[in-house]
PDB file of N, CA and C in Angstrom:
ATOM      1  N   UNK A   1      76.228 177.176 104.763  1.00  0.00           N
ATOM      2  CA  UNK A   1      75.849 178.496 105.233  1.00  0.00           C
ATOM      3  C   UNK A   1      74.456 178.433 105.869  1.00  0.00           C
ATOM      4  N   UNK A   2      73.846 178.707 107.035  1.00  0.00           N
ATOM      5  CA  UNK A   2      73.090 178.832 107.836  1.00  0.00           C
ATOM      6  C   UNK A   2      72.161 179.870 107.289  1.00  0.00           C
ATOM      7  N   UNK A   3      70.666 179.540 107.091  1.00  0.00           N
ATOM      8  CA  UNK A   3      69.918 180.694 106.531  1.00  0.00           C
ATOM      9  C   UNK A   3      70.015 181.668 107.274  1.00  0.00           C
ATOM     10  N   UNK A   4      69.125 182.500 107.306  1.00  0.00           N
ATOM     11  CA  UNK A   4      68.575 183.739 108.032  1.00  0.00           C
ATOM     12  C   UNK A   4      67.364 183.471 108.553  1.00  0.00           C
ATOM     13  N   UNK A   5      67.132 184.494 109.354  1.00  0.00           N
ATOM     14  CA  UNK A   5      65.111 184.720 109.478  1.00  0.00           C
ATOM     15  C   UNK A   5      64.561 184.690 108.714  1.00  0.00           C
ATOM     16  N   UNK A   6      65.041 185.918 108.092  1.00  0.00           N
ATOM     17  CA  UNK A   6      64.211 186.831 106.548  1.00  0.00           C
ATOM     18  C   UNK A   6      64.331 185.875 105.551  1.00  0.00           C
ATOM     19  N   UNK A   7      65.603 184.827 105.212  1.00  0.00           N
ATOM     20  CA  UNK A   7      65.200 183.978 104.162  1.00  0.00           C
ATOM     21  C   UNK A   7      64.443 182.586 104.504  1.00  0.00           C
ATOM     22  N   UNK A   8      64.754 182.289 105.705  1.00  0.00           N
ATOM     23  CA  UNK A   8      63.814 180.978 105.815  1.00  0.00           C
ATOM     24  C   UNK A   8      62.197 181.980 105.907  1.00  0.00           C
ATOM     25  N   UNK A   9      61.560 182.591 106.192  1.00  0.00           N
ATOM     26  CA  UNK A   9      60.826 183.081 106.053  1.00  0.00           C
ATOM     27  C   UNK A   9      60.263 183.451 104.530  1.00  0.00           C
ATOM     28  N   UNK A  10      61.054 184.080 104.068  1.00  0.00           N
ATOM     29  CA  UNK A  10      61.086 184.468 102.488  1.00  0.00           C
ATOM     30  C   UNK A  10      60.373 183.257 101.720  1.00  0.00           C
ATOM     31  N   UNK A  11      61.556 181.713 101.870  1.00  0.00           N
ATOM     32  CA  UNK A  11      60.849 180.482 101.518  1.00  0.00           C
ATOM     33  C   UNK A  11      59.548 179.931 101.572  1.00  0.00           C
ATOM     34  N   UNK A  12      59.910 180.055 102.994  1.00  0.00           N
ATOM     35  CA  UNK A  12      58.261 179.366 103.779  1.00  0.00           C
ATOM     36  C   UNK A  12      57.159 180.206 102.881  1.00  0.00           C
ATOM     37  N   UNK A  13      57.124 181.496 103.066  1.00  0.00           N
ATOM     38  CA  UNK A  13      55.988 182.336 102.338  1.00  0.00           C
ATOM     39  C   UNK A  13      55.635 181.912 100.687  1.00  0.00           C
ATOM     40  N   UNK A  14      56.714 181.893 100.205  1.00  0.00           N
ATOM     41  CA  UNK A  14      57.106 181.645  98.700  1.00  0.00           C
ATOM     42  C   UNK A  14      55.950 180.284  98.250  1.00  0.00           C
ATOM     43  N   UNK A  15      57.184 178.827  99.146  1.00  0.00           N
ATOM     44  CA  UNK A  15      56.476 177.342  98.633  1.00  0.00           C
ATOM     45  C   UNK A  15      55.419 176.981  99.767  1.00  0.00           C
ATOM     46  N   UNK A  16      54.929 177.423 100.618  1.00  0.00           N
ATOM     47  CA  UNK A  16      54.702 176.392 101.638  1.00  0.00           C
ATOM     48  C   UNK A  16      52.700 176.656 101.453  1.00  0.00           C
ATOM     49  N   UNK A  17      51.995 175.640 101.363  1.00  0.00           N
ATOM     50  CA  UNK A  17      51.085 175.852 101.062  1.00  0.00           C
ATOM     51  C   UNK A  17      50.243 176.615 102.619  1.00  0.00           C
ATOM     52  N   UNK A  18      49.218 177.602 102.336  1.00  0.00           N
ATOM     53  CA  UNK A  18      49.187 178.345 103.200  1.00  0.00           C
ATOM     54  C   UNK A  18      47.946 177.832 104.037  1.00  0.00           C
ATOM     55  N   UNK A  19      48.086 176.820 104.712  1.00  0.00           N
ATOM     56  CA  UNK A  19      47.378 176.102 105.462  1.00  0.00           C
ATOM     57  C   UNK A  19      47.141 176.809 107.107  1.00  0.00           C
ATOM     58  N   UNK A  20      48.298 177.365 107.583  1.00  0.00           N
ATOM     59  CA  UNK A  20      48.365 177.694 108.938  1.00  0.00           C
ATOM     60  C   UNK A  20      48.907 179.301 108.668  1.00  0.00           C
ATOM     61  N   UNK A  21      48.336 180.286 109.455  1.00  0.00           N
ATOM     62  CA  UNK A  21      48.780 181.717 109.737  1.00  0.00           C
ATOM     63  C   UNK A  21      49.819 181.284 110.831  1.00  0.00           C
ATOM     64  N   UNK A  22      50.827 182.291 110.245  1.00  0.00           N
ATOM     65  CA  UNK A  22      52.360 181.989 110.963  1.00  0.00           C
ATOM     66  C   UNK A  22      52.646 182.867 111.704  1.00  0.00           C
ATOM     67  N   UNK A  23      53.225 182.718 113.309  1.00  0.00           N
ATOM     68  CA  UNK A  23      53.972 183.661 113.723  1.00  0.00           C
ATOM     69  C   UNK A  23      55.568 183.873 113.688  1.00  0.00           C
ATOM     70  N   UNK A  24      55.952 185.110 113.886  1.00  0.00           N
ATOM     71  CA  UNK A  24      57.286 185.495 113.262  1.00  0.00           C
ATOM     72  C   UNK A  24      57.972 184.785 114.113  1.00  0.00           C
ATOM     73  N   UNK A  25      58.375 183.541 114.590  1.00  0.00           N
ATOM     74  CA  UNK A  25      59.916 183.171 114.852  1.00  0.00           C
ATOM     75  C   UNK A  25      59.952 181.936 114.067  1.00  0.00           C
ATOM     76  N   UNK A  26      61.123 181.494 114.105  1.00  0.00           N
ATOM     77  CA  UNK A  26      61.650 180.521 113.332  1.00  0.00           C
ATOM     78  C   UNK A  26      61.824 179.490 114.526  1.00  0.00           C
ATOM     79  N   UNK A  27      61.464 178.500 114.622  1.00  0.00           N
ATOM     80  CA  UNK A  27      61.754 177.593 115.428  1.00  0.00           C
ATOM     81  C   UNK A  27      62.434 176.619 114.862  1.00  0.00           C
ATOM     82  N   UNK A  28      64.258 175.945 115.245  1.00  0.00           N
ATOM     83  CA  UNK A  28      65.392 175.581 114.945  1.00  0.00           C
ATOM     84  C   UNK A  28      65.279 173.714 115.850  1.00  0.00           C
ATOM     85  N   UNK A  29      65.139 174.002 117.131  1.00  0.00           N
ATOM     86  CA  UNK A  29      65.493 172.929 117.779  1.00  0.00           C
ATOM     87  C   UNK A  29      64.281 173.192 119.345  1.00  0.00           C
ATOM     88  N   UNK A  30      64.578 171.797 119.611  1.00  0.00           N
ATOM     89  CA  UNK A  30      62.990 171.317 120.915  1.00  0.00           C
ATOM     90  C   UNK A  30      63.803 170.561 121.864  1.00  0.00           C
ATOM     91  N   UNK A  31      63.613 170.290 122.988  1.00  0.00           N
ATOM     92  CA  UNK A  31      63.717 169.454 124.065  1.00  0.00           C
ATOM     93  C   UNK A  31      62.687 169.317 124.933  1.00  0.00           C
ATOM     94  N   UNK A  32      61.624 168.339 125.079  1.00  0.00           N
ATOM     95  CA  UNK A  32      60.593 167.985 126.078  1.00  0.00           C
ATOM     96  C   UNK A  32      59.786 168.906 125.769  1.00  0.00           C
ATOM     97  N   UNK A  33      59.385 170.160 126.744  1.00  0.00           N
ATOM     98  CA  UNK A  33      58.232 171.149 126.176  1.00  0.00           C
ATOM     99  C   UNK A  33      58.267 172.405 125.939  1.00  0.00           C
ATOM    100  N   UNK A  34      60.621 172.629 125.715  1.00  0.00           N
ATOM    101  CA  UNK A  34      60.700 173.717 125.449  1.00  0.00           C
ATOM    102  C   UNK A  34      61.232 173.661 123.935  1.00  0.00           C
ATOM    103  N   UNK A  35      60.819 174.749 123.122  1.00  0.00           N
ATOM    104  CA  UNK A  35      61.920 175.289 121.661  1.00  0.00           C
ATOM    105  C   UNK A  35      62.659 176.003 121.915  1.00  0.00           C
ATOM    106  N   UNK A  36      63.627 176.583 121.055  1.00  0.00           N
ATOM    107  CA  UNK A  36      64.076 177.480 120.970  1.00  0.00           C
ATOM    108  C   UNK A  36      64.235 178.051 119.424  1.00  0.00           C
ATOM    109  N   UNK A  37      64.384 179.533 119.088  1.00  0.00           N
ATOM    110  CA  UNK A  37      64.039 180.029 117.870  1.00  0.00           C
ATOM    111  C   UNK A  37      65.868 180.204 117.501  1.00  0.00           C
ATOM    112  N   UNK A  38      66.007 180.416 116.074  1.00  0.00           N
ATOM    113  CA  UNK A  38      67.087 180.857 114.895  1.00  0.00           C
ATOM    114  C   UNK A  38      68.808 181.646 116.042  1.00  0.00           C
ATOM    115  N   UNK A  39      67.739 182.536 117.175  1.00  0.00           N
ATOM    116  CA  UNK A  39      68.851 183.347 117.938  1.00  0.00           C
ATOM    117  C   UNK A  39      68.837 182.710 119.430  1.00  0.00           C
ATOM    118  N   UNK A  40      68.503 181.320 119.285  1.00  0.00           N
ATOM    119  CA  UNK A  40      68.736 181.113 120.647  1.00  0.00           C
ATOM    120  C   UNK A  40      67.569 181.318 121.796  1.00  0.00           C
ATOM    121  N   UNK A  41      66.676 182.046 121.529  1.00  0.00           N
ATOM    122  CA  UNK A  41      65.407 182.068 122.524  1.00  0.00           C
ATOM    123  C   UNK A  41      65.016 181.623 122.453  1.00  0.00           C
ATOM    124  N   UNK A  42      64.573 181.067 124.140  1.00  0.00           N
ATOM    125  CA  UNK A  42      64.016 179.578 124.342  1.00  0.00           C
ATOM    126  C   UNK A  42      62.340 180.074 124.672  1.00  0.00           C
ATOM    127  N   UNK A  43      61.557 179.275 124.549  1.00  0.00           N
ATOM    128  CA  UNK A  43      59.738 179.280 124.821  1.00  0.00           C
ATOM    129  C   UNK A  43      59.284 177.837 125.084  1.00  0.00           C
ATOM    130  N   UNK A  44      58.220 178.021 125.896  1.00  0.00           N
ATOM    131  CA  UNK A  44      57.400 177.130 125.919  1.00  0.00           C
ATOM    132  C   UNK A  44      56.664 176.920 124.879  1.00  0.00           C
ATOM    133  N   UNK A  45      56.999 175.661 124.358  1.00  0.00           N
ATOM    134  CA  UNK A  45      55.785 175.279 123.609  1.00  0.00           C
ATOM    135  C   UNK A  45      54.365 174.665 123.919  1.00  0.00           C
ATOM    136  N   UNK A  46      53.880 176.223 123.547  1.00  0.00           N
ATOM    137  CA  UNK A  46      52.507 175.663 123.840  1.00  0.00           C
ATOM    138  C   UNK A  46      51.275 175.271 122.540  1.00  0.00           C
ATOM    139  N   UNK A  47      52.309 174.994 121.164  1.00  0.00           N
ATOM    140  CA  UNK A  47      51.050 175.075 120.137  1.00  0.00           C
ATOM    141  C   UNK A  47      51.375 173.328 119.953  1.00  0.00           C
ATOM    142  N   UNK A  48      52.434 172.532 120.344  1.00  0.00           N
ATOM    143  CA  UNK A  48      53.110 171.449 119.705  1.00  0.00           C
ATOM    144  C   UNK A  48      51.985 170.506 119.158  1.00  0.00           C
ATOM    145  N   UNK A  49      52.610 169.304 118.644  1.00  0.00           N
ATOM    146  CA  UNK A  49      51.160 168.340 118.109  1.00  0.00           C
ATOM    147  C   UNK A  49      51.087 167.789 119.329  1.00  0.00           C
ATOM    148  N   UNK A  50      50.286 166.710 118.941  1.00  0.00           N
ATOM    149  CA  UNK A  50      49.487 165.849 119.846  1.00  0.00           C
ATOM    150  C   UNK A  50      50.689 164.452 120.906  1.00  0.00           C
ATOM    151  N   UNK A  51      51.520 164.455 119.776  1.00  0.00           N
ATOM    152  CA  UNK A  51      52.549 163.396 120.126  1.00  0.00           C
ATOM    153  C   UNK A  51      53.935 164.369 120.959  1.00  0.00           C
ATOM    154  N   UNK A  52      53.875 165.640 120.824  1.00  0.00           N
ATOM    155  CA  UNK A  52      54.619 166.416 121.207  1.00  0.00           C
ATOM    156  C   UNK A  52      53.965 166.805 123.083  1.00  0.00           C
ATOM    157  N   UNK A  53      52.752 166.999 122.989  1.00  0.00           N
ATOM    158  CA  UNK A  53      52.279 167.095 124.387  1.00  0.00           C
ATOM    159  C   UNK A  53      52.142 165.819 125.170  1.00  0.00           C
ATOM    160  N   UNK A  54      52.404 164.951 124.314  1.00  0.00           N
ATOM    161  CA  UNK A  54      52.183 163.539 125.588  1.00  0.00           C
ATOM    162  C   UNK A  54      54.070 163.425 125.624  1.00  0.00           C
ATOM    163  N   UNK A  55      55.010 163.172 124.899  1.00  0.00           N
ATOM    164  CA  UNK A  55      56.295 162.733 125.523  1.00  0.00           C
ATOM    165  C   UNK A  55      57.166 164.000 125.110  1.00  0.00           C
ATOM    166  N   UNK A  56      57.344 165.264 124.696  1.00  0.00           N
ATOM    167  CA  UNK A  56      58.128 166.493 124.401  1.00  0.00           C
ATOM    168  C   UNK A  56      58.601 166.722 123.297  1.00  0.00           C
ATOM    169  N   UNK A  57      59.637 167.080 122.629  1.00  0.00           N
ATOM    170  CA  UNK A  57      59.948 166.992 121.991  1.00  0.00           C
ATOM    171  C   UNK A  57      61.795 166.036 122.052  1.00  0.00           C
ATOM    172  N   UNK A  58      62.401 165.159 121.126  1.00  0.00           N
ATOM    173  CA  UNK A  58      63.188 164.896 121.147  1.00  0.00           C
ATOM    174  C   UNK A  58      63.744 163.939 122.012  1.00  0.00           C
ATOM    175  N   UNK A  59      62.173 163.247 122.748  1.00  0.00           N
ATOM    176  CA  UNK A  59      62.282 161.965 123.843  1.00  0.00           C
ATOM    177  C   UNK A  59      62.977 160.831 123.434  1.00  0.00           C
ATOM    178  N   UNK A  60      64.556 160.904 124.275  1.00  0.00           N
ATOM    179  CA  UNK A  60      65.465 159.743 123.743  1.00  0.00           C
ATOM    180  C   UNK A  60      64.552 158.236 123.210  1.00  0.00           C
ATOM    181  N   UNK A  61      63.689 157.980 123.807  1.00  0.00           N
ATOM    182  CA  UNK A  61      62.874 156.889 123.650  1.00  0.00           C
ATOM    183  C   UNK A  61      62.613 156.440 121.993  1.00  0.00           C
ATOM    184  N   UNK A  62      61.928 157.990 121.745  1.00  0.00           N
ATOM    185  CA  UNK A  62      61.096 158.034 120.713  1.00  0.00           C
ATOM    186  C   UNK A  62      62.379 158.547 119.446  1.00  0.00           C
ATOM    187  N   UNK A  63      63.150 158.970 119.993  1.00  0.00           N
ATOM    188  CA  UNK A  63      64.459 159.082 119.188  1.00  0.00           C
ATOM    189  C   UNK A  63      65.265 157.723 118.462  1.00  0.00           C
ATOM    190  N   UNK A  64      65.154 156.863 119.572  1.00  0.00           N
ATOM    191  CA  UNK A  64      65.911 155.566 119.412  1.00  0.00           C
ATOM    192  C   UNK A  64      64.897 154.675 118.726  1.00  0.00           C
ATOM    193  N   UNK A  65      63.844 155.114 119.340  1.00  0.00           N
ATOM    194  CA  UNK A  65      62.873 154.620 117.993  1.00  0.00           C
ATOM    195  C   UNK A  65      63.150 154.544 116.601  1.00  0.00           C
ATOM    196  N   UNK A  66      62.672 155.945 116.238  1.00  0.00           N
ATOM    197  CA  UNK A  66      62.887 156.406 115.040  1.00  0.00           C
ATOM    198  C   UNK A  66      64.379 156.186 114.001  1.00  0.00           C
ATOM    199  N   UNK A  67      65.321 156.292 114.964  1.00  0.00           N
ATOM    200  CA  UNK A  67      66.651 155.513 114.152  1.00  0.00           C
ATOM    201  C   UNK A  67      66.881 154.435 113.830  1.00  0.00           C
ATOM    202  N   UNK A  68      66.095 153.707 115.056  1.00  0.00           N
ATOM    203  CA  UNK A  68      66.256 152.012 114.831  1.00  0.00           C
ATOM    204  C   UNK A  68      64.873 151.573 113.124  1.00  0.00           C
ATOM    205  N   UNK A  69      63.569 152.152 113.627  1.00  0.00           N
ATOM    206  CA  UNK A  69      63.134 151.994 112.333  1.00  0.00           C
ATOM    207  C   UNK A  69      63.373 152.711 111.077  1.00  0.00           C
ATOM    208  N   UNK A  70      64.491 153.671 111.134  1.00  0.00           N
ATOM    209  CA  UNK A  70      65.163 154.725 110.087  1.00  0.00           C
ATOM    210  C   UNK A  70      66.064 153.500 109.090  1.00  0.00           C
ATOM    211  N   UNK A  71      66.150 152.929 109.812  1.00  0.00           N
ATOM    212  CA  UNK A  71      67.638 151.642 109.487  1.00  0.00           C
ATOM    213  C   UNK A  71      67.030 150.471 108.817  1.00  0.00           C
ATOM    214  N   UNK A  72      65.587 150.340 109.113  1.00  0.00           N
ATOM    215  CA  UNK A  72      64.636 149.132 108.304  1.00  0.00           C
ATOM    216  C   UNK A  72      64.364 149.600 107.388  1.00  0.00           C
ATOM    217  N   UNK A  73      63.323 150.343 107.279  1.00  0.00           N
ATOM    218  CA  UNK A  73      62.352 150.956 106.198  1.00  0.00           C
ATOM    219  C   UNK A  73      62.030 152.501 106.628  1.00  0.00           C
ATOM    220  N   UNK A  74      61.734 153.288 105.606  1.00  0.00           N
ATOM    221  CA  UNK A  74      61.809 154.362 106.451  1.00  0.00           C
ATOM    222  C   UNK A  74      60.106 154.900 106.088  1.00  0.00           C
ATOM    223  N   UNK A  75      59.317 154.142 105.199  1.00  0.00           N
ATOM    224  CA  UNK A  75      57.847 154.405 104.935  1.00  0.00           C
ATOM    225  C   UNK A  75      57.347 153.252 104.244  1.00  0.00           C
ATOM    226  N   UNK A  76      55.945 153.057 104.611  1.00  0.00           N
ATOM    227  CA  UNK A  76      55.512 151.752 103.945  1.00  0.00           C
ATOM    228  C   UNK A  76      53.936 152.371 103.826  1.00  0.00           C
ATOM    229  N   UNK A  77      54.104 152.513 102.102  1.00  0.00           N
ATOM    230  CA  UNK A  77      52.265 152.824 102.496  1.00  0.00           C
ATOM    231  C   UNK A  77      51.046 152.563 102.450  1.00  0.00           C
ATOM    232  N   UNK A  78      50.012 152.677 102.715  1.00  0.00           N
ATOM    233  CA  UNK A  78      49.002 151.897 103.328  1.00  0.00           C
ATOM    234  C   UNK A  78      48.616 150.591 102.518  1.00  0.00           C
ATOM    235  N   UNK A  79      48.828 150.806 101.030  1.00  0.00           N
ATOM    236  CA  UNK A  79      48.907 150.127 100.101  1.00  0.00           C
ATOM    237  C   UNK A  79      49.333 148.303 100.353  1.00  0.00           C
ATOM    238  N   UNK A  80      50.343 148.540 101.141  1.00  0.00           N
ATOM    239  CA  UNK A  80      51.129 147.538 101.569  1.00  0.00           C
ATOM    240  C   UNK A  80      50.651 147.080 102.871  1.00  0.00           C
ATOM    241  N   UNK A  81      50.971 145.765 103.417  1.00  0.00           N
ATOM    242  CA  UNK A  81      51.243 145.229 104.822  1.00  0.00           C
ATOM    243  C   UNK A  81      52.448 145.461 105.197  1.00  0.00           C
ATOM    244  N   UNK A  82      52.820 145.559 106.852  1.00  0.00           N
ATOM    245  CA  UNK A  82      53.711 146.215 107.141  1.00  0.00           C
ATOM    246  C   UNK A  82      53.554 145.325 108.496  1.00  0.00           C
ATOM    247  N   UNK A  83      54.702 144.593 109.165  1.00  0.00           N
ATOM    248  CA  UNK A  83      55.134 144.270 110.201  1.00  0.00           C
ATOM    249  C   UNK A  83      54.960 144.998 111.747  1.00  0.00           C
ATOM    250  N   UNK A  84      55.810 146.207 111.334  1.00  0.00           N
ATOM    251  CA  UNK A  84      55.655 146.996 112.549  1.00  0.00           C
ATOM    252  C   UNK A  84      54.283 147.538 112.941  1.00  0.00           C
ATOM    253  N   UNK A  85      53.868 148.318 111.452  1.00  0.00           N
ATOM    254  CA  UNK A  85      52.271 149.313 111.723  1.00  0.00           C
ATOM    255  C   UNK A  85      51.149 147.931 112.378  1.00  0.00           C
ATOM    256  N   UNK A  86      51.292 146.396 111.372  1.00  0.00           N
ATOM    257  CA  UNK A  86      50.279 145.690 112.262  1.00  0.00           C
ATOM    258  C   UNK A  86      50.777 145.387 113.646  1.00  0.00           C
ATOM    259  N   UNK A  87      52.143 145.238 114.423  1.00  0.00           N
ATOM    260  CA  UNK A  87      51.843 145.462 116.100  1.00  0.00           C
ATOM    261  C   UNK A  87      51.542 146.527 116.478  1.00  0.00           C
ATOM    262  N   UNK A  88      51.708 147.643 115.874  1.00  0.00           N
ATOM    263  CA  UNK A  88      51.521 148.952 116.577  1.00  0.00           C
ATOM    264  C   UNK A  88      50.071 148.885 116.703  1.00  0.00           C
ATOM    265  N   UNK A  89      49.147 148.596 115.265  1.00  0.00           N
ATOM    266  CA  UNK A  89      47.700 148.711 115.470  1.00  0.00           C
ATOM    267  C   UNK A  89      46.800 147.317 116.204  1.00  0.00           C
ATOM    268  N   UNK A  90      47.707 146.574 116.550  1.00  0.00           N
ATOM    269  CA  UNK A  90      47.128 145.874 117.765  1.00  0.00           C
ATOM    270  C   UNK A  90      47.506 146.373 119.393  1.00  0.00           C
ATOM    271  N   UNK A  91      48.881 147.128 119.139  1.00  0.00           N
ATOM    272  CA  UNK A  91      48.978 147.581 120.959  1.00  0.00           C
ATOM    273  C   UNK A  91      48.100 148.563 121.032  1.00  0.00           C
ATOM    274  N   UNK A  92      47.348 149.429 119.988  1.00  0.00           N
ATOM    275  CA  UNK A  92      46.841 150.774 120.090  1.00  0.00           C
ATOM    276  C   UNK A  92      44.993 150.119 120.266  1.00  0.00           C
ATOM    277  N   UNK A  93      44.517 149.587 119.568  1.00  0.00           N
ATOM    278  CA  UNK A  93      43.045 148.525 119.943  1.00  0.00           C
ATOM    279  C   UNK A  93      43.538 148.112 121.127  1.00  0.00           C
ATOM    280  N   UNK A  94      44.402 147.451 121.772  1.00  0.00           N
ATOM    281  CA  UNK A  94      44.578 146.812 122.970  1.00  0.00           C
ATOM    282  C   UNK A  94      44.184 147.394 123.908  1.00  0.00           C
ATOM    283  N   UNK A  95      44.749 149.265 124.134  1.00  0.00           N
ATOM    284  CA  UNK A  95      44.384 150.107 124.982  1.00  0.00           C
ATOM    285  C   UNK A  95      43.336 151.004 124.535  1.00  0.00           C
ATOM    286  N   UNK A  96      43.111 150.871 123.348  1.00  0.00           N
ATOM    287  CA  UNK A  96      41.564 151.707 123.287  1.00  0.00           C
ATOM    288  C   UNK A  96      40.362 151.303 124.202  1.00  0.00           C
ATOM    289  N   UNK A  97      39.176 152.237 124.935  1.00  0.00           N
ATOM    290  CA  UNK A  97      38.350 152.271 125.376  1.00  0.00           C
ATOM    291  C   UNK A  97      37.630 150.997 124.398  1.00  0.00           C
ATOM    292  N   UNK A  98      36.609 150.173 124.917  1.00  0.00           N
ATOM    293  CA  UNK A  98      35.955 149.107 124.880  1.00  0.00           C
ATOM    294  C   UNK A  98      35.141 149.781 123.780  1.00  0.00           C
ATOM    295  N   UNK A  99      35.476 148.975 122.495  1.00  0.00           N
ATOM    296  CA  UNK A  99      34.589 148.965 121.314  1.00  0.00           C
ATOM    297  C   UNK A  99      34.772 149.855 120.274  1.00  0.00           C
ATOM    298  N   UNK A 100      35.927 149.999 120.296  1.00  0.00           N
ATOM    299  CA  UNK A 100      36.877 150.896 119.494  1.00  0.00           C
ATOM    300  C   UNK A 100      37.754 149.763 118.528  1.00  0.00           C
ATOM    301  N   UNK A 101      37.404 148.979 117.998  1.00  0.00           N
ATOM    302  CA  UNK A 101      38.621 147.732 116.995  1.00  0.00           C
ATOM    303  C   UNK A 101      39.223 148.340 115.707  1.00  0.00           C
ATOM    304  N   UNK A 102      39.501 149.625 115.554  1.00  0.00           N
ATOM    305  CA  UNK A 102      39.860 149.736 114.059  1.00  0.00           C
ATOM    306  C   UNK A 102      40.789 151.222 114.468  1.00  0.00           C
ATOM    307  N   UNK A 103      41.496 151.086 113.195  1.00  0.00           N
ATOM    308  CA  UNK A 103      42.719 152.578 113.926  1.00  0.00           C
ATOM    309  C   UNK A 103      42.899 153.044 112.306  1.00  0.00           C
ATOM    310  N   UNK A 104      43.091 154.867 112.398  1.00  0.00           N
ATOM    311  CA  UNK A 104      43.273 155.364 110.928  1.00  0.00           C
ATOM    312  C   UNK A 104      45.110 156.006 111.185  1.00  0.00           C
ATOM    313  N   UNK A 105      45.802 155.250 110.709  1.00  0.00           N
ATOM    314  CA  UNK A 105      46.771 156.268 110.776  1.00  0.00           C
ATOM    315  C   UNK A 105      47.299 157.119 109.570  1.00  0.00           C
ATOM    316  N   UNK A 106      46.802 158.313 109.832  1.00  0.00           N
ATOM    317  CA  UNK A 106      47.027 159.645 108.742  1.00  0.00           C
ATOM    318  C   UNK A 106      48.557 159.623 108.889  1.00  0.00           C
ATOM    319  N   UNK A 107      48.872 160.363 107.626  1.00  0.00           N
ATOM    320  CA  UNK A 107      50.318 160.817 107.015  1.00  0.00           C
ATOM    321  C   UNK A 107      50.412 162.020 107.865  1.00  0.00           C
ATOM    322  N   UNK A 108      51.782 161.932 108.678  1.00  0.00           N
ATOM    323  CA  UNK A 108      52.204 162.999 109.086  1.00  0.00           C
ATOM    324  C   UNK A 108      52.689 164.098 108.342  1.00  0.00           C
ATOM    325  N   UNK A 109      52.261 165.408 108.946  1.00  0.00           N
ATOM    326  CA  UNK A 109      53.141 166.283 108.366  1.00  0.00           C
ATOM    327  C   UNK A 109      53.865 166.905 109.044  1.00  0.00           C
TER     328      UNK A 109
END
């Protein structure tokens, strides 16, 4: 059964720690730099993160990504060495501005 507004709302208010003031739509599904909310209305997203304004939302790329490393491991944390995160944090120093050698990668939320 498919929530509602009023109850995914209801929730969110209930558990969700109150970090961000919310506006009233429910946003369901994304493609590149549009959403769309619970009834189908579509918007520009203009609040998205940071990784959302450089490739959109739902970039086959970054899709096929994410399944292919969904299928290895699906978190490794910092605690640990990790295969993938050390190439990633050498391609990311590679293209950093000159004198930049060290990278923090925070936990998404």
């Amino acid at each position: 059964m498919r929530l509602t507004r009023e109850r995914i709302i209801e929730l969110e208010e209930k558990y969700a720690a109150r970090t961000y003031s919310k506006r009233p739509l429910v946003i369901v599904r994304g493609r590149g730099a549009l959403v769309w909310d619970l009834d189908g209305r579509e918007y520009v997203d203009c609040v998205g993160g940071h990784g959302i304004c450089v490739v959109g939302h739902c970039h086959p790329r970054v899709v096929d990504a994410i399944k292919r490393q969904a299928e290895q491991l699906i978190t490794c944390p910092g605690t640990f060495y990790n295969d993938v995160r050390a190439e990633l944090l050498e391609k990311l120093v590679n293209i950093a501005p000159k004198g930049l050698s060290r990278v923090f990668l925070p936990n998404p939320v």
